[in-house]
Protein backbone atom coordinates (compact mmCIF):
# COMPACT_ATOMS: atom_id res chain seq x y z
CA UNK A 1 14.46 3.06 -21.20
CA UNK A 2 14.82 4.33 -24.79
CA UNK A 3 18.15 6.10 -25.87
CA UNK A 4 18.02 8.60 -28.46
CA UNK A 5 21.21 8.18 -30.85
CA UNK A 6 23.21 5.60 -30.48
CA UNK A 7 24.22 3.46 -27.24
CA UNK A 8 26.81 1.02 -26.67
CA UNK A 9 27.32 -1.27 -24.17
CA UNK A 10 30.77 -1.08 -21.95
CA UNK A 11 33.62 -3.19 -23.10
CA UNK A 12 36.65 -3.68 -21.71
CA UNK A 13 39.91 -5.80 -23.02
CA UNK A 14 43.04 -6.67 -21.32
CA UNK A 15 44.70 -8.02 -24.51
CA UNK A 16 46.92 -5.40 -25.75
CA UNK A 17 50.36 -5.41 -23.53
CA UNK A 18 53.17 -3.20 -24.30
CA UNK A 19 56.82 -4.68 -24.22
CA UNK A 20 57.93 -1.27 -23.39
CA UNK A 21 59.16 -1.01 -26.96
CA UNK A 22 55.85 -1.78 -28.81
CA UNK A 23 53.67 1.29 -29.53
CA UNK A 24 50.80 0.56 -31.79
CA UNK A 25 48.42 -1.64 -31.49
CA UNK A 26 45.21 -2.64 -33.58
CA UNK A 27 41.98 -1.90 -31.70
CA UNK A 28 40.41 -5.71 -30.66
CA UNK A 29 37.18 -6.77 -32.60
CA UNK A 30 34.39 -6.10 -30.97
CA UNK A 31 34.62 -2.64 -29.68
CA UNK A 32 33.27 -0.30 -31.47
CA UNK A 33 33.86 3.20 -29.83
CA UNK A 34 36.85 4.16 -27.12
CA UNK A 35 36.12 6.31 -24.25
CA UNK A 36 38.67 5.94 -22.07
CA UNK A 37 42.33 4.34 -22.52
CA UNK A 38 43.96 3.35 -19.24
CA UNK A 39 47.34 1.46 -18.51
CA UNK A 40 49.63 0.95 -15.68
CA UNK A 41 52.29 3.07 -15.30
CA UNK A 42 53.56 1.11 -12.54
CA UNK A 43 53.37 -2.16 -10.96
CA UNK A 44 54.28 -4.68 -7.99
CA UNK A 45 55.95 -7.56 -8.77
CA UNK A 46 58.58 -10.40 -7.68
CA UNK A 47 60.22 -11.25 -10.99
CA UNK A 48 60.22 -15.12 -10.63
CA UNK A 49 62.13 -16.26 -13.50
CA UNK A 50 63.81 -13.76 -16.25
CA UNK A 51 64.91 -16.30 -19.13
CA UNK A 52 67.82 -14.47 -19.56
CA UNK A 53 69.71 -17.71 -19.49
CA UNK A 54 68.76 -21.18 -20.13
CA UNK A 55 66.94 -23.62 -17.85
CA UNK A 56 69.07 -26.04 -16.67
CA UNK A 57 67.25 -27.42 -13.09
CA UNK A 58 66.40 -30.53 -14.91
CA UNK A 59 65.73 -31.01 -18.83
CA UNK A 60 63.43 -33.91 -20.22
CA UNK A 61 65.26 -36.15 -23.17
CA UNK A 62 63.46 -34.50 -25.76
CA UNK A 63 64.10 -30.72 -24.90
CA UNK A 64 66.82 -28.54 -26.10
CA UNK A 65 67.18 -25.35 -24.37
CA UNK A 66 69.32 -22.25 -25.46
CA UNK A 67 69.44 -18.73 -24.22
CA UNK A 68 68.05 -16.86 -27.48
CA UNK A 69 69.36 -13.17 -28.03
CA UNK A 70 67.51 -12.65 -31.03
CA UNK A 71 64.03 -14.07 -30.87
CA UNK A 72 63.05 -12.21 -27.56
CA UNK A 73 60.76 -9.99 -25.70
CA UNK A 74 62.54 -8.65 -22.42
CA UNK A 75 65.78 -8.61 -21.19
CA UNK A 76 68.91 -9.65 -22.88
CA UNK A 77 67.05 -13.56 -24.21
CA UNK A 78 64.88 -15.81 -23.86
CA UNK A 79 64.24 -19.65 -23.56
CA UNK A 80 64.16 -21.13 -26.63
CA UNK A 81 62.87 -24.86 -25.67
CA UNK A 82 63.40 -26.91 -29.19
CA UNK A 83 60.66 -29.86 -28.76
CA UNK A 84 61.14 -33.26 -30.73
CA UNK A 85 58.48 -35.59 -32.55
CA UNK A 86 58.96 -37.92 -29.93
CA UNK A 87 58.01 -35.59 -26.88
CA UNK A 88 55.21 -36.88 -24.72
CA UNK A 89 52.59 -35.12 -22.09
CA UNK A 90 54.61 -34.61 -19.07
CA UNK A 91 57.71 -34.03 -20.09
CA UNK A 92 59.15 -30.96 -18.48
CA UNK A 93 61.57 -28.54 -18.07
CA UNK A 94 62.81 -26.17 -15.13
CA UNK A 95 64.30 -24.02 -13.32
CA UNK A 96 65.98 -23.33 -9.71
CA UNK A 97 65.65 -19.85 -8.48
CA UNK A 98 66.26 -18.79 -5.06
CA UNK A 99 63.56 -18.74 -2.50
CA UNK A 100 60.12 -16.55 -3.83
CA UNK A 101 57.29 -15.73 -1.49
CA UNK A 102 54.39 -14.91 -3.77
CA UNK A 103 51.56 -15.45 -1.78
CA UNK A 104 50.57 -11.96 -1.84
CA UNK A 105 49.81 -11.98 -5.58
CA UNK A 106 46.72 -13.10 -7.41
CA UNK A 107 48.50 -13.67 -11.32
CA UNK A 108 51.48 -14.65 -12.97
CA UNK A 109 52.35 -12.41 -15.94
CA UNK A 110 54.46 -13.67 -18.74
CA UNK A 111 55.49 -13.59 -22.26
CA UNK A 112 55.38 -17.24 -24.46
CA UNK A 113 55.58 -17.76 -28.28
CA UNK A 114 55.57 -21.04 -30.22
CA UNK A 115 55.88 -22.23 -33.82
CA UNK A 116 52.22 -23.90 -33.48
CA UNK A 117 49.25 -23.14 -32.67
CA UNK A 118 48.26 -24.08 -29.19
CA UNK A 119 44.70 -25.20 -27.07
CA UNK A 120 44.43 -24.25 -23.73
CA UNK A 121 46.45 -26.37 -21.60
CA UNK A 122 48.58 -27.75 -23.82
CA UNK A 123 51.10 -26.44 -21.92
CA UNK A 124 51.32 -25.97 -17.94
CA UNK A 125 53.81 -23.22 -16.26
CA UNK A 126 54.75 -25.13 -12.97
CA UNK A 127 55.49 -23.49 -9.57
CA UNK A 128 57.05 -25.64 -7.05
CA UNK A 129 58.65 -25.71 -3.56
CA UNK A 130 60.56 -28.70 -4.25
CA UNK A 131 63.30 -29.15 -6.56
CA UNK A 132 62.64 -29.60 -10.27
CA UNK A 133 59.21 -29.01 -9.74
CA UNK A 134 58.33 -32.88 -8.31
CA UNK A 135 55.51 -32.25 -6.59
CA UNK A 136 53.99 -28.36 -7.98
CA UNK A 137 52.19 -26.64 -5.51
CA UNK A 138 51.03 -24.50 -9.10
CA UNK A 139 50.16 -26.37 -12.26
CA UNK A 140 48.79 -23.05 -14.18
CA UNK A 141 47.48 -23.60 -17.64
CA UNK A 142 49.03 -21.32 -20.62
CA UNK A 143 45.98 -19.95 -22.36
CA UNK A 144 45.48 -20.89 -26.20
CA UNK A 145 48.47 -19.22 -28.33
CA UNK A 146 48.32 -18.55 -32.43
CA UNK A 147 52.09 -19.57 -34.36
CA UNK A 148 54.54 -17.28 -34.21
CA UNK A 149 52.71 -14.38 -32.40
CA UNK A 150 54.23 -13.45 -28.78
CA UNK A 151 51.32 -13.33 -26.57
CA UNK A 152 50.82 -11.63 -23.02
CA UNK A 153 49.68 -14.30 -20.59
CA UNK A 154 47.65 -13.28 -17.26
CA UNK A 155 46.91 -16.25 -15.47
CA UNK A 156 45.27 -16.66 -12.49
CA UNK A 157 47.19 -18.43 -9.27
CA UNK A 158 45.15 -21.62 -8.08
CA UNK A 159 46.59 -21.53 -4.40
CA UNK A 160 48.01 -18.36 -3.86
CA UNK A 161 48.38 -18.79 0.26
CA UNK A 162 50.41 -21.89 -0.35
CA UNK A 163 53.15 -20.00 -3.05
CA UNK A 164 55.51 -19.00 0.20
CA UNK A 165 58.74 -20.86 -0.83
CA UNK A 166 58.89 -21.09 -4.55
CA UNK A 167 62.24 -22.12 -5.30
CA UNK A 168 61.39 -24.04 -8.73
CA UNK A 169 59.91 -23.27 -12.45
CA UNK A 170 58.90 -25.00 -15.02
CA UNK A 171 57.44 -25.73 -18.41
CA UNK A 172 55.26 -29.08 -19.40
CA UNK A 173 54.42 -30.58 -22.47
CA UNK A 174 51.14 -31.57 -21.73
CA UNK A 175 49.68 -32.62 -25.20
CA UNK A 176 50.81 -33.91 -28.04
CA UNK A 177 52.12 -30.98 -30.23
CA UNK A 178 54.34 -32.49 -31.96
CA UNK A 179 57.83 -30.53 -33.10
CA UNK A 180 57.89 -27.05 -31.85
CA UNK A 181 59.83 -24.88 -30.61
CA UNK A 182 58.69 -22.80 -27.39
């Protein structure tokens, strides 16, 4: 078919996340034209972990974990995990939290920043059933992050009708980043 004019194709992004204080945003490359703008005015959730205070389930050698009131995106703080030269790819961090059946959801939402720039994987959220995360039934990949920039995270769950009893969470150094603080 021809199209007199101009035609554009649809486009849709899910980057742009509001922090409930955050009210401008730059439009994403690639989109040339808005239509529509949509967002959620509500949502269904379990809140699995709020990072209000610091973990403290179990903490690998070359962590340091504080509860950060200044540096933070929701609530009251957030985790600041201080990583050391010397870290290596499964060292971990976590969290108990009482009992969380999440089998009914299909993502786990979540706010991250670091001091370096980060690949895809290079750090892991884990979900687990057992304590301090020993044997995750969740090893969910954080999605590639630029320095210093909070990012929204919306990551798939691998095995959703397995997440009944979550009663551990956790973070994993899975590559070598070197110093950085998470």
């Amino acid at each position: 078919l021809d199209t007199p004019g101009h035609a554009f194709d649809p486009v849709e992004s899910l980057a742009l996340h509001s922090d409930g204080s955050t009210q401008r945003f730059d439009i994403p490359s690639g989109i040339s034209m808005i239509q529509n703008v949509h967002y959620r005015s509500s949502v269904d959730f379990t809140r699995l972990l709020s990072c209000n205070t610091a973990m403290d389930e179990t903490v690998d050698s070359n962590f340091t974990i504080t509860a950060d009131t200044k540096i933070k995106k929701q609530g009251t703080a957030s985790n600041k995990i201080v990583i050391t030269g010397s870290a290596s790819a499964g060292d971990i961090a976590t969290d108990s939290i009482t009992s969380k059946d999440i089998s009914q959801y299909d993502y786990i939402e979540f706010w991250i920043r670091s001091t370096v720039a980060t690949s895809a994987g290079n750090l892991k959220i884990l979900l687990d059933d057992s304590a301090s995360c020993a044997s995750p039934v969740e090893e969910l990949s954080v999605p590639a992050l630029s320095a210093d920039t909070w990012t929204f995270c919306r990551v798939a769950l691998s095995n959703p009708e397995s997440d009944t009893a979550i009663i551990s969470v956790g973070l994993e150094y899975d590559s070598d980043l070197g110093a950085c603080t998470v």
